[in-house]
Protein backbone atom coordinates (compact mmCIF):
# COMPACT_ATOMS: atom_id res chain seq x y z
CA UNK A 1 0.00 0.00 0.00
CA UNK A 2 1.51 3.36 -1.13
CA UNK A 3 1.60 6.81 0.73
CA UNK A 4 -1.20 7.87 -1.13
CA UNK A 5 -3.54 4.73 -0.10
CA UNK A 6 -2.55 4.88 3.43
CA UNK A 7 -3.78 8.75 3.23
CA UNK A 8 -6.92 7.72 1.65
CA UNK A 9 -7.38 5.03 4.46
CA UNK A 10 -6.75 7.37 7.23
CA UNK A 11 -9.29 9.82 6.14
CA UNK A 12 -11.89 7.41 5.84
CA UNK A 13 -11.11 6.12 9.30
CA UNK A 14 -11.37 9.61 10.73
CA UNK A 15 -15.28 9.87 9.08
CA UNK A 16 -16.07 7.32 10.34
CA UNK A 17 -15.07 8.18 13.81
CA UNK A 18 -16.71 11.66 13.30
CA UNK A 19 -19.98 10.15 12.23
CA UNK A 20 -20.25 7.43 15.10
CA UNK A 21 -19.38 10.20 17.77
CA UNK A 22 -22.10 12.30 16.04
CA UNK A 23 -24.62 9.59 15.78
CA UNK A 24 -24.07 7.77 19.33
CA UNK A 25 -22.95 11.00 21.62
CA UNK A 26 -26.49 12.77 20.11
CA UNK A 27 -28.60 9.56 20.96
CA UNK A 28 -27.48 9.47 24.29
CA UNK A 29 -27.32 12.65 25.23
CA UNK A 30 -30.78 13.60 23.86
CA UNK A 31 -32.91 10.14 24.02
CA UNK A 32 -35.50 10.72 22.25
CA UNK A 33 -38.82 9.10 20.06
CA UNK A 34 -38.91 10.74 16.42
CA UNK A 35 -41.78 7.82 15.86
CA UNK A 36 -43.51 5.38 18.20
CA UNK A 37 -42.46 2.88 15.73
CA UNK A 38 -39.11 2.79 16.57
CA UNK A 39 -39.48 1.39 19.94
CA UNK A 40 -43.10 -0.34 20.06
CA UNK A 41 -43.12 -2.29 16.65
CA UNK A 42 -39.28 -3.43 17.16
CA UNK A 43 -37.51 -2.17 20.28
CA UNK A 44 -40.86 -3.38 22.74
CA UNK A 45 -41.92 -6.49 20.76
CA UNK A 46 -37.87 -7.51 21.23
CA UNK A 47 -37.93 -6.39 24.93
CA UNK A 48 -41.21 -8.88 25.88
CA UNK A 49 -39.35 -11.55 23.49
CA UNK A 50 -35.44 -10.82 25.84
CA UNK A 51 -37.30 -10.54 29.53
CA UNK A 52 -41.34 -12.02 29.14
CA UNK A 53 -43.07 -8.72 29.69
CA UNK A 54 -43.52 -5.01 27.35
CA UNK A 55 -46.30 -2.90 25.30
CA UNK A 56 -48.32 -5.03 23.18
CA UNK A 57 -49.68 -3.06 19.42
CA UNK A 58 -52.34 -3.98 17.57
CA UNK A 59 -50.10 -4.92 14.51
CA UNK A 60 -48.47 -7.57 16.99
CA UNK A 61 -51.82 -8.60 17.94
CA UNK A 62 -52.96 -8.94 14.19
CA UNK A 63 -49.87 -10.62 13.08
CA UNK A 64 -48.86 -7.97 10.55
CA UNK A 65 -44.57 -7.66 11.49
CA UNK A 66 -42.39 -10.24 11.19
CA UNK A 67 -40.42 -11.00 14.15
CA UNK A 68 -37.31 -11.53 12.82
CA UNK A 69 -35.75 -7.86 13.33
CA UNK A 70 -37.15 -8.07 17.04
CA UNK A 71 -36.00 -11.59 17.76
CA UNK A 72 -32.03 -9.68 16.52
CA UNK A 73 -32.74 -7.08 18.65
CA UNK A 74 -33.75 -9.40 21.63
CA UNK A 75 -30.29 -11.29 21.59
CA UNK A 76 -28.41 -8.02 21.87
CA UNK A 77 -30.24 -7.01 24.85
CA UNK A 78 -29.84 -10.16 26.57
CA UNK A 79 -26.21 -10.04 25.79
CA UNK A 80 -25.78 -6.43 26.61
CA UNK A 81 -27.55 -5.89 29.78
CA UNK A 82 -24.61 -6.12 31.53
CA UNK A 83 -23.33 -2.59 30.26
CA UNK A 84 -25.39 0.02 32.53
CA UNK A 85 -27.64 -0.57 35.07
CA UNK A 86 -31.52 -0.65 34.19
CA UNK A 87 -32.36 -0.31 30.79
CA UNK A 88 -29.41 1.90 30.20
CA UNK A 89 -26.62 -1.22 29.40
CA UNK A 90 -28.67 -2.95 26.57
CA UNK A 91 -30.25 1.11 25.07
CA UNK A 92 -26.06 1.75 24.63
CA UNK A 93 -25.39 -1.19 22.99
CA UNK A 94 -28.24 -1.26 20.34
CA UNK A 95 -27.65 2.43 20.05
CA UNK A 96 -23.78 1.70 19.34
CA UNK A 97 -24.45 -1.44 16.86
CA UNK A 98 -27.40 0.52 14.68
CA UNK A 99 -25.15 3.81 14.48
CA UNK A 100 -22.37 0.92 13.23
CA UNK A 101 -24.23 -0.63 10.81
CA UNK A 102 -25.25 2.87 9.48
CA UNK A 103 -21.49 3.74 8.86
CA UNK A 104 -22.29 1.78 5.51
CA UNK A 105 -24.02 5.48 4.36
CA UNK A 106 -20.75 6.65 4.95
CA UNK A 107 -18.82 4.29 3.09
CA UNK A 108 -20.98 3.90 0.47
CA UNK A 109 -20.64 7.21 -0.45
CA UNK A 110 -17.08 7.60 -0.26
CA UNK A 111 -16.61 4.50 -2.19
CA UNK A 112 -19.73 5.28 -4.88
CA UNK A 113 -18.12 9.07 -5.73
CA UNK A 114 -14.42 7.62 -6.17
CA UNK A 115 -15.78 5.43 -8.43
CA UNK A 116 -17.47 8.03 -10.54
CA UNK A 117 -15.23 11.21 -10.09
CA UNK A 118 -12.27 10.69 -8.47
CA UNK A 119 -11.05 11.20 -4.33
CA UNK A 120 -12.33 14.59 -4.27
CA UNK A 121 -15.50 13.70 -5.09
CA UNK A 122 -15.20 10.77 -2.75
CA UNK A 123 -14.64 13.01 0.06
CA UNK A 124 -17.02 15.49 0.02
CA UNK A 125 -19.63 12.13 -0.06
CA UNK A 126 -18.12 10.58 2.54
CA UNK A 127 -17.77 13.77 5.14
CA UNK A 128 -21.48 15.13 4.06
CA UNK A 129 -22.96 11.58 4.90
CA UNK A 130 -21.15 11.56 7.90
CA UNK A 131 -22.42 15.02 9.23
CA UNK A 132 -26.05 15.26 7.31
CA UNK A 133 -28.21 15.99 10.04
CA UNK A 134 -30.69 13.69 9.19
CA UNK A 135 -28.63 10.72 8.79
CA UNK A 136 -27.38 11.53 12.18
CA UNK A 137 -30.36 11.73 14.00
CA UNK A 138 -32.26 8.86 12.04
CA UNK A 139 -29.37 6.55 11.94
CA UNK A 140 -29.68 5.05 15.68
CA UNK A 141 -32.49 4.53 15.78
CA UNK A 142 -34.31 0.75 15.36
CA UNK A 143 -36.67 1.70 12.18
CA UNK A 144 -37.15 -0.77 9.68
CA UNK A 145 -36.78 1.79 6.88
CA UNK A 146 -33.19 3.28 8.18
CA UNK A 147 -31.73 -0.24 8.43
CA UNK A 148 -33.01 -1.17 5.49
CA UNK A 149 -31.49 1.47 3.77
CA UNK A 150 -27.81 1.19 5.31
CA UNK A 151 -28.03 -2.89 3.80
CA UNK A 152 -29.05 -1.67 0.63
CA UNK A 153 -26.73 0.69 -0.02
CA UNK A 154 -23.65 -1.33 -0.29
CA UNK A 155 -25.44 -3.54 -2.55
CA UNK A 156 -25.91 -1.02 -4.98
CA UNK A 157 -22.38 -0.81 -5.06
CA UNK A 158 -21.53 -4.31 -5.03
CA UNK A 159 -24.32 -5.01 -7.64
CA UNK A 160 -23.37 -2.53 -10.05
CA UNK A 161 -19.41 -3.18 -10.23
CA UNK A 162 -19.62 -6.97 -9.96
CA UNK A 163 -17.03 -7.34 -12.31
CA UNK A 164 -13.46 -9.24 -12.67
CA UNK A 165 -12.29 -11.72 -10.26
CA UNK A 166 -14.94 -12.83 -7.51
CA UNK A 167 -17.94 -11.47 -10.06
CA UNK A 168 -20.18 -14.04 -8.82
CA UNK A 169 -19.08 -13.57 -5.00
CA UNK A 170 -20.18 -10.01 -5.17
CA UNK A 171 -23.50 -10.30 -7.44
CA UNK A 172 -24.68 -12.84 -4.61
CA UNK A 173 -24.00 -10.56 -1.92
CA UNK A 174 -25.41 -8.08 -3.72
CA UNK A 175 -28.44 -9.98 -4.03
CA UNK A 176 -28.18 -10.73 -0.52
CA UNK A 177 -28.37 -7.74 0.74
CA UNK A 178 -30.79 -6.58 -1.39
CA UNK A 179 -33.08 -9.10 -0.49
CA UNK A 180 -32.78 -8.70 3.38
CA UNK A 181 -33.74 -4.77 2.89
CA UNK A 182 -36.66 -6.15 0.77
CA UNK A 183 -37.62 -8.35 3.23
CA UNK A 184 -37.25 -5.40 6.10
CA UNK A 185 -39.38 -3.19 4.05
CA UNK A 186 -41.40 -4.52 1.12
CA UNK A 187 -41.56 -1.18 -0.11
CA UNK A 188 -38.15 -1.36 -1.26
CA UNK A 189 -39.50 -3.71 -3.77
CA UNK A 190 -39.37 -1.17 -7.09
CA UNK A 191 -36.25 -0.48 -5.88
CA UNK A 192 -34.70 -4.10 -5.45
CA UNK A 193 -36.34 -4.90 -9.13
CA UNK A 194 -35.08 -2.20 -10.92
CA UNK A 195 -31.51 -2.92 -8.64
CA UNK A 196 -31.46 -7.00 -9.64
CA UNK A 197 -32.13 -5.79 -13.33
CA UNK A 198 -29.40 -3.23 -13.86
CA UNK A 199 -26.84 -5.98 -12.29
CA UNK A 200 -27.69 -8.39 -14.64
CA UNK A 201 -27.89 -5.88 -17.35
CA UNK A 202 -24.64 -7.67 -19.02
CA UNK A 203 -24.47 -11.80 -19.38
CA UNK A 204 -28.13 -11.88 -18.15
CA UNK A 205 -28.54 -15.68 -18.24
CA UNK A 206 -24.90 -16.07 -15.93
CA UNK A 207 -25.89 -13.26 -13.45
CA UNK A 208 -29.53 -13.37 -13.01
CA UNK A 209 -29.60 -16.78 -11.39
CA UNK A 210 -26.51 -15.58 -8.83
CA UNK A 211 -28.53 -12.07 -7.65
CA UNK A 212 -32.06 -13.77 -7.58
CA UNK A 213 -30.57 -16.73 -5.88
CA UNK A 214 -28.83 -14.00 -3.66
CA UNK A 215 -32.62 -12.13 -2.89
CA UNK A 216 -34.34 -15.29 -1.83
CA UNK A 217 -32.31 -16.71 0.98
CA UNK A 218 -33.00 -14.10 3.51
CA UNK A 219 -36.96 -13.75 1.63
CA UNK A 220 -36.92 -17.61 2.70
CA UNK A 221 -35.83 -16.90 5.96
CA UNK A 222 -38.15 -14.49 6.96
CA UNK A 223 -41.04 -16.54 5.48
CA UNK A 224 -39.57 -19.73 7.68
CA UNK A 225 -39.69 -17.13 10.62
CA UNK A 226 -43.15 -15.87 9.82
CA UNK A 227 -44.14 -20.07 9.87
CA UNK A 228 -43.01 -20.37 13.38
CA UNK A 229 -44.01 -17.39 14.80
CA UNK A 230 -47.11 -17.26 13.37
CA UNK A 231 -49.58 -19.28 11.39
CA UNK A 232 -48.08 -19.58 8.32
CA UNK A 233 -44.91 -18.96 6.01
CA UNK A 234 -44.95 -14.70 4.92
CA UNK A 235 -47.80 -14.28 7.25
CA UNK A 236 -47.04 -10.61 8.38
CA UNK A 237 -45.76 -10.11 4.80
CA UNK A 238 -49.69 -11.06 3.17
CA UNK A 239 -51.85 -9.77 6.60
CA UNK A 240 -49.54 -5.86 6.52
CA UNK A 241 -50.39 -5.86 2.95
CA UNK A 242 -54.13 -6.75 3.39
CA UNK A 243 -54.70 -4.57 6.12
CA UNK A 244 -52.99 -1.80 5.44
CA UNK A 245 -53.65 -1.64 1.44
CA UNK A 246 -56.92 -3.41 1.22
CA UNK A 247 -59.01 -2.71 4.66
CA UNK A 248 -57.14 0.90 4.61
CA UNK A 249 -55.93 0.78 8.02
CA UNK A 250 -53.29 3.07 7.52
CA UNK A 251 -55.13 5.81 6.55
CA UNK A 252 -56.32 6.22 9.49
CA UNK A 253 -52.63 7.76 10.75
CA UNK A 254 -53.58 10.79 8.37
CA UNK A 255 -53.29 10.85 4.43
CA UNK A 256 -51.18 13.13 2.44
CA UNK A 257 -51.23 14.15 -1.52
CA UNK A 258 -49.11 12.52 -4.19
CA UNK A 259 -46.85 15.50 -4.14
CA UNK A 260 -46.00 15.51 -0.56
CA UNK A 261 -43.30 13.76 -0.65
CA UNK A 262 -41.27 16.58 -3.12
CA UNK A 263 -42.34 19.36 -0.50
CA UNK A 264 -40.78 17.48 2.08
CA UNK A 265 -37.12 16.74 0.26
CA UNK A 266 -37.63 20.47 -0.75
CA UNK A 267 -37.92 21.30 2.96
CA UNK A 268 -35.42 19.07 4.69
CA UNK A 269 -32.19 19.40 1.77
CA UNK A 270 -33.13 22.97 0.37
CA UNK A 271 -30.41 23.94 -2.24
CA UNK A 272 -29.04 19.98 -1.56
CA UNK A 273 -31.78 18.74 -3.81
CA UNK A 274 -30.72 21.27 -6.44
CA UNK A 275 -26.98 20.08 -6.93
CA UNK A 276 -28.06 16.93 -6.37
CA UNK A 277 -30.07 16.61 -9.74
CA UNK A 278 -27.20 18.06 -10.99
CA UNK A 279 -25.05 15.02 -9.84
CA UNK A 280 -27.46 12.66 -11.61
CA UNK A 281 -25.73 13.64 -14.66
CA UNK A 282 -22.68 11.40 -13.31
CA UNK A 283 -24.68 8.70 -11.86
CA UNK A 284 -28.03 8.49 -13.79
CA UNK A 285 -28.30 4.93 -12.13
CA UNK A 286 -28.72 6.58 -8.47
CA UNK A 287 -31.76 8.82 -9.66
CA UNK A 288 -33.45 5.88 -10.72
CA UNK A 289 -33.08 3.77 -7.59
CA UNK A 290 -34.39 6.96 -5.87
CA UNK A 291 -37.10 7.57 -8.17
CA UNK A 292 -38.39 3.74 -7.42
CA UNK A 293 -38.23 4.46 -4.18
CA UNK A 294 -39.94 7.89 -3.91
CA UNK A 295 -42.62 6.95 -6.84
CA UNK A 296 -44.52 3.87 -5.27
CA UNK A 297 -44.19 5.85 -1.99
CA UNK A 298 -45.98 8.67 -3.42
CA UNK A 299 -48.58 6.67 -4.47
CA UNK A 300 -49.97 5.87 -1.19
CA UNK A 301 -52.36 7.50 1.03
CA UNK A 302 -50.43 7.68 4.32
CA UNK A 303 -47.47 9.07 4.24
CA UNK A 304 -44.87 10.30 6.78
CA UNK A 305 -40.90 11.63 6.84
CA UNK A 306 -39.34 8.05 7.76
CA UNK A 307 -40.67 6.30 5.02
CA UNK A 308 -38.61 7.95 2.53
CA UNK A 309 -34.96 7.65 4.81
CA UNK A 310 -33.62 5.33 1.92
CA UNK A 311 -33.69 8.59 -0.38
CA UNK A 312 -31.18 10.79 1.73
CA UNK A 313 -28.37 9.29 1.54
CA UNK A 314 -28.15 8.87 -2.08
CA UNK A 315 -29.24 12.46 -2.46
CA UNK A 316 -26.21 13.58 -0.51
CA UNK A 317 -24.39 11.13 -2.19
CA UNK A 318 -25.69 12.63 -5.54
CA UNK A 319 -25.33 15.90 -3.90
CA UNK A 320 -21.79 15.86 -3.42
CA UNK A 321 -21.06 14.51 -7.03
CA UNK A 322 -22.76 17.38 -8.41
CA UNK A 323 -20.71 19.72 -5.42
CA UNK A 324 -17.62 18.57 -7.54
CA UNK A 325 -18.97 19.21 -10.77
CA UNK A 326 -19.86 22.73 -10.08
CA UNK A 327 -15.90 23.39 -8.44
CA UNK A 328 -14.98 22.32 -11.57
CA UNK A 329 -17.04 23.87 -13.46
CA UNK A 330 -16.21 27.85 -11.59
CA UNK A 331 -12.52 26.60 -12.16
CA UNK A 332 -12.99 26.74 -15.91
CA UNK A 333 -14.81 29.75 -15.66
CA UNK A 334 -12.00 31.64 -14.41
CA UNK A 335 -10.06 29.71 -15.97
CA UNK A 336 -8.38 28.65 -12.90
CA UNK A 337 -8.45 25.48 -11.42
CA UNK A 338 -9.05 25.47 -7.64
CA UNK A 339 -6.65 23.51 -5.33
CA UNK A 340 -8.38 20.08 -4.34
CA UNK A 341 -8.19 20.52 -0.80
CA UNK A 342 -9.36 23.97 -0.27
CA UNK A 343 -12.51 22.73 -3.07
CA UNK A 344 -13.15 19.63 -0.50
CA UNK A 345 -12.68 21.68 2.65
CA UNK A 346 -15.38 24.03 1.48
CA UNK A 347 -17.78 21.87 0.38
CA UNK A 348 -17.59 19.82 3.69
CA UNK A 349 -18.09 23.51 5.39
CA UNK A 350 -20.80 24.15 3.20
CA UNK A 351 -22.81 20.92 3.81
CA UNK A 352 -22.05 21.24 7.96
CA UNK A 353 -23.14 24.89 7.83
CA UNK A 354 -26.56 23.94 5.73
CA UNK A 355 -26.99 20.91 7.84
CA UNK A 356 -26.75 23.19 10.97
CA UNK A 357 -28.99 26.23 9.92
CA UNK A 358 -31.45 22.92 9.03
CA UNK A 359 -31.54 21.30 12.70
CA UNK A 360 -33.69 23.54 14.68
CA UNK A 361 -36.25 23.32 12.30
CA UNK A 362 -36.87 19.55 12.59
CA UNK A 363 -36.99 18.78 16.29
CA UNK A 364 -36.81 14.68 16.20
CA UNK A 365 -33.63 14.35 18.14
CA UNK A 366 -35.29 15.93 21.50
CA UNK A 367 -38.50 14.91 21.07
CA UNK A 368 -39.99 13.29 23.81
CA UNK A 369 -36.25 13.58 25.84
CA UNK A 370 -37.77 14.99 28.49
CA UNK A 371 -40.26 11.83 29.27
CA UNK A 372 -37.91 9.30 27.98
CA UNK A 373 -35.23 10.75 30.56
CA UNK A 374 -37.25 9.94 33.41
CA UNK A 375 -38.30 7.03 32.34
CA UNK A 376 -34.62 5.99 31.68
CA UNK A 377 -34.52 6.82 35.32
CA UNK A 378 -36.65 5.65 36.86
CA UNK A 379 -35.49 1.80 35.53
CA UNK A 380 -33.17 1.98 37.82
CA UNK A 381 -34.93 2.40 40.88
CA UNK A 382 -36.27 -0.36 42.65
CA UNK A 383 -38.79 1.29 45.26
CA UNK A 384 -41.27 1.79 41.91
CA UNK A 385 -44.01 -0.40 41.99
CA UNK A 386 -46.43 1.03 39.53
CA UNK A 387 -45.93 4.20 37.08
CA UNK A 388 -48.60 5.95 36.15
CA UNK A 389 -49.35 8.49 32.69
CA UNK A 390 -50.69 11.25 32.92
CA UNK A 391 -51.65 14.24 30.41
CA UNK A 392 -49.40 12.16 27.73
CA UNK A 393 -49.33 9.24 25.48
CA UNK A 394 -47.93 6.29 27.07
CA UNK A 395 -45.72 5.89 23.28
CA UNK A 396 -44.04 9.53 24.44
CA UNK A 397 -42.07 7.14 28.14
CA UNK A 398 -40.36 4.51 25.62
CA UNK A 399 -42.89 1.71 27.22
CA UNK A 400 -40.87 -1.16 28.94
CA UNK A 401 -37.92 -1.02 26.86
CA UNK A 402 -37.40 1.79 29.12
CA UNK A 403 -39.12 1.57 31.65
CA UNK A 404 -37.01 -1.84 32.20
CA UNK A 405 -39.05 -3.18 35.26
CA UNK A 406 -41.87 -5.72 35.30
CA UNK A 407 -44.45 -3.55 36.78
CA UNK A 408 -47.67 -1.60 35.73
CA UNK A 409 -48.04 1.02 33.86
CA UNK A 410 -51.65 3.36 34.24
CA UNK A 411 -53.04 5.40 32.01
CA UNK A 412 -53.87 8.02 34.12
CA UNK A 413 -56.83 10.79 33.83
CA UNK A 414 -58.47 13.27 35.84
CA UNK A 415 -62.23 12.10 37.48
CA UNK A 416 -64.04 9.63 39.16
CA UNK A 417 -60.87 6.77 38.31
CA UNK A 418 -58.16 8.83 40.10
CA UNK A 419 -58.09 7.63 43.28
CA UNK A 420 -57.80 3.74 42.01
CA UNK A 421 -55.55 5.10 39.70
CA UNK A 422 -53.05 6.38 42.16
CA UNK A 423 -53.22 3.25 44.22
CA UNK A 424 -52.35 1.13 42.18
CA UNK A 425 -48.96 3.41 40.94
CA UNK A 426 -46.10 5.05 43.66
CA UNK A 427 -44.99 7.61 40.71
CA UNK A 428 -46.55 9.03 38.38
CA UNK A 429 -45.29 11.13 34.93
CA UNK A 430 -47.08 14.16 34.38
CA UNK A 431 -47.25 16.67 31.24
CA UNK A 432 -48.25 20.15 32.56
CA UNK A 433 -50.29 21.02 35.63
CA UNK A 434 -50.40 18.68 38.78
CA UNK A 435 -52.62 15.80 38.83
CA UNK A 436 -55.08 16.03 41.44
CA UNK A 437 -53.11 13.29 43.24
CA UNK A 438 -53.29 12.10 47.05
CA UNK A 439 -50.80 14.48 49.27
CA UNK A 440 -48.81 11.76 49.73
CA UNK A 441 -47.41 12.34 45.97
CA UNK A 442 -44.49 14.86 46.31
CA UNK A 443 -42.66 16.16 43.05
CA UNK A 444 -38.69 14.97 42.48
CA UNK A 445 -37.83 16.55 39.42
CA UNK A 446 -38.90 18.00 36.11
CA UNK A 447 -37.88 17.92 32.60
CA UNK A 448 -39.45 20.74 30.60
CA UNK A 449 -43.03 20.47 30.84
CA UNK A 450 -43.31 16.77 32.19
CA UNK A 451 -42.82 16.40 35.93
CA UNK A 452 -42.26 13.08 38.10
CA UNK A 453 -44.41 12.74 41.32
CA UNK A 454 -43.88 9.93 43.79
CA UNK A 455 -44.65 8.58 46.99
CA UNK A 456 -43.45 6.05 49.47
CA UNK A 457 -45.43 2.68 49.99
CA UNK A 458 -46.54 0.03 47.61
CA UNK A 459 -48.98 -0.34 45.38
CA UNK A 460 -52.41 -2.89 44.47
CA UNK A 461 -52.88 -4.51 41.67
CA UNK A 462 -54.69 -2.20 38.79
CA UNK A 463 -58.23 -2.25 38.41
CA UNK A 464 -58.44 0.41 35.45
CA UNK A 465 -56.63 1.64 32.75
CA UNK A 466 -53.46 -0.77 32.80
CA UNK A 467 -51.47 -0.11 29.50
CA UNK A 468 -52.32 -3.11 27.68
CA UNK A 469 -55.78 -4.01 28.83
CA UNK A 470 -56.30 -0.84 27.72
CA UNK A 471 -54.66 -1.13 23.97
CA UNK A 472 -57.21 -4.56 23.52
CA UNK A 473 -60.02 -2.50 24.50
CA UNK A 474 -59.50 -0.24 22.27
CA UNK A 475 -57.95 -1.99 19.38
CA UNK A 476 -54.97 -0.14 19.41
């Protein structure tokens, strides 16, 4: 390895670093819930699977998600609990080995914009995925869309320069990991399609049976997990897609436009989106894949931010191709070239300082810290017997995943239910004014808004309102 590679090496290491401090020093320091889903239809469903107890959703009563993400994220907690005391060991580690896996953003844009312009261009990618705001606040988190974009993206890589020595090696990995994001979110589907067909766009009949035999072992598997867990092979796959498609389920969570979708790339990248049509021009291939994943998307009623995570990084990624283009391109117009370095240094400054001036205008990464803190908190204290909720949704404490304690949790509300309400609880979370609890309830601390009352003693069993006898009643 020459000077030069060692350099290149180096640099990539230090990105790395950078964007794992970012993404695990902003998750713990502000834990937060940018979407119920992130903890209740993976984190929770993993939790009851790791310790017998947690939050059970109506999906997970329906049999509409597959419980093979869970059942992964149930083995690290059992293996990590060891690392903090109440829920805080096993939060660190999942938080640590999701902000890991999402260093593939990273490298696939360093190793996507060498490939098509050179090490400048492989730089700026590389240090704008690293630092894009988004991408650092969505990347630790335990989404099925986010970690089904950080496997797909180094297939698109692998896929599309399978060539040479280990062709077939690559192509199947390629078709691997295309068909575990598929099988995370079968959304991706367009996307996977239109993937598996440029791959095999040379030699079809050698290639195509390497990538599709690639796509269907990890398909399989999750149809083999669906058959144990549930009632039958691609169970959740079938009853998501009839409920949600057919019996309109979804649309109950709010409906949006077709053109929604473009407002909201508009709104979160600003110029961003603008330079990164502009990289298209060097990587037409990229637009498509986003296209199939923005288009079939669009199409659908319900709509929210999340869904289209698997779009930002290869806009940035696009983004920074087109960054390079236009140095270039003011070099020739004053007909002189500017020095690599300085050109990468400002373009890194450039995406920081638009990534910054973007951040207080999309408050995910503290939303809900202030209940989720106490919460964390109050796992690891063993005189709770009972927490109650009150003037707040239970989804805003993190349920048991963070809570970490096998005891009940009330849905609080003012009227004739208080008083068996408070028995049956010895603290209580509460958004805004007091409760109109017993006097016995004193106040320890507040977080913003939301306030923590307790009191000494124990508590009786519930008679109302416990968490999940309430979600049955009222089928959600």
């Amino acid at each position: 390895m020459n000077l030069k590679s060692h350099s290149q090496t180096y640099f990539l290491l230090g990105v790395f670093f950078i964007a794992l401090l970012l993404r695990v020093g902003l998750a713990m320091r502000f834990p937060s819930l940018a979407h119920p889903d992130e903890v209740f239809q993976t984190e929770e469903p993993a939790h009851r699977l790791a310790y017998g107890y947690g939050v059970v959703t109506w999906e997970w009563r329906d049999g509409i998600r597959s419980w093979a993400f869970p059942t992964f994220l149930a083995v690290v907690m059992r293996a990590t609990e060891w690392m903090g005391p109440g829920s805080a060991g096993y939060l660190w580690a999942t938080t640590i080995l999701l902000s890991l896996i999402s260093l593939t953003s990273v490298w696939f844009g360093f190793a996507w914009a060498k490939r098509v312009s050179g090490m400048e261009a492989a730089m700026i990618a590389a240090g704008a995925c690293a630092i894009w705001y988004e991408l650092v606040i969505f990347s630790p988190r335990a989404l099925t869309e986010v970690l089904a974009a950080h496997i797909l993206l180094p297939s698109l890589y692998l896929g599309a320069y399978a060539e040479g020595r280990g062709e077939k090696q690559r192509l199947f990995l390629a078709g691997l990991l295309c068909g575990l994001a598929l099988a995370l979110r079968i959304q991706l589907f367009p996307a996977v399609a239109l993937a598996a067909l440029y791959f095999c766009r040379s030699r079809w009949r050698a290639r195509i049976p390497v990538v599709l035999a690639g796509i269907l072992v990890p398909v399989a598997i999750f149809g083999v997990v669906d058959a144990v867990t549930w009632s039958y092979p691609f169970q959740s796959f079938f009853r998501y897609f009839w409920v949600n498609a057919v019996e309109g389920r979804s649309e109950l969570y709010g409906t949006e436009p077709w053109y929604w979708y473009l407002l909201i790339l508009l709104a979160h990248l600003g110029p961003v989106l603008f330079i990164a049509l502009m990289g298209v021009r060097r990587s037409p291939f990229l637009g498509w894949i986003a296209l199939a994943i923005l288009v079939p998307h669009s199409l659908l009623a319900h709509k929210e931010v999340r869904f289209i995570y698997p779009v930002i990084p290869i806009l940035i990624t696009l983004a920074a191709l087109g960054t390079n283009d236009l140095v270039k391109d003011l070099g020739h117009f004053f007909k002189s070239p500017i020095y690599p370095k300085i050109a990468v240094a400002v373009a890194l400054v450039l995406f920081g300082v638009t990534s910054v001036l973007f951040v207080p205008q999309f408050t995910w990464w503290v939303r809900n810290s202030g209940t989720m803190t106490i919460v964390d908190q109050l796992s690891r204290d063993p005189a709770v017997c009972g927490l109650g909720i009150h003037g707040t949704s239970f989804f805003n404490t993190g349920g048991y995943t963070h809570l970490h304690r096998n005891i009940p949790m009330v849905l609080m509300s003012e009227g004739p239910w208080l008083e068996k309400e408070a028995a049956s609880v010895n603290a209580v979370i509460a958004y805004g004014t007091r409760p109109r609890l017993t006097p016995d309830f004193t106040l320890k601390r507040c977080s913003g808004a939301v306030c923590l009352y307790q009191r000494p003693g124990s508590c009786v069993s519930p008679e109302v309102h416990e968490v999940n006898a309430e979600l049955r009643q009222t089928g959600n």
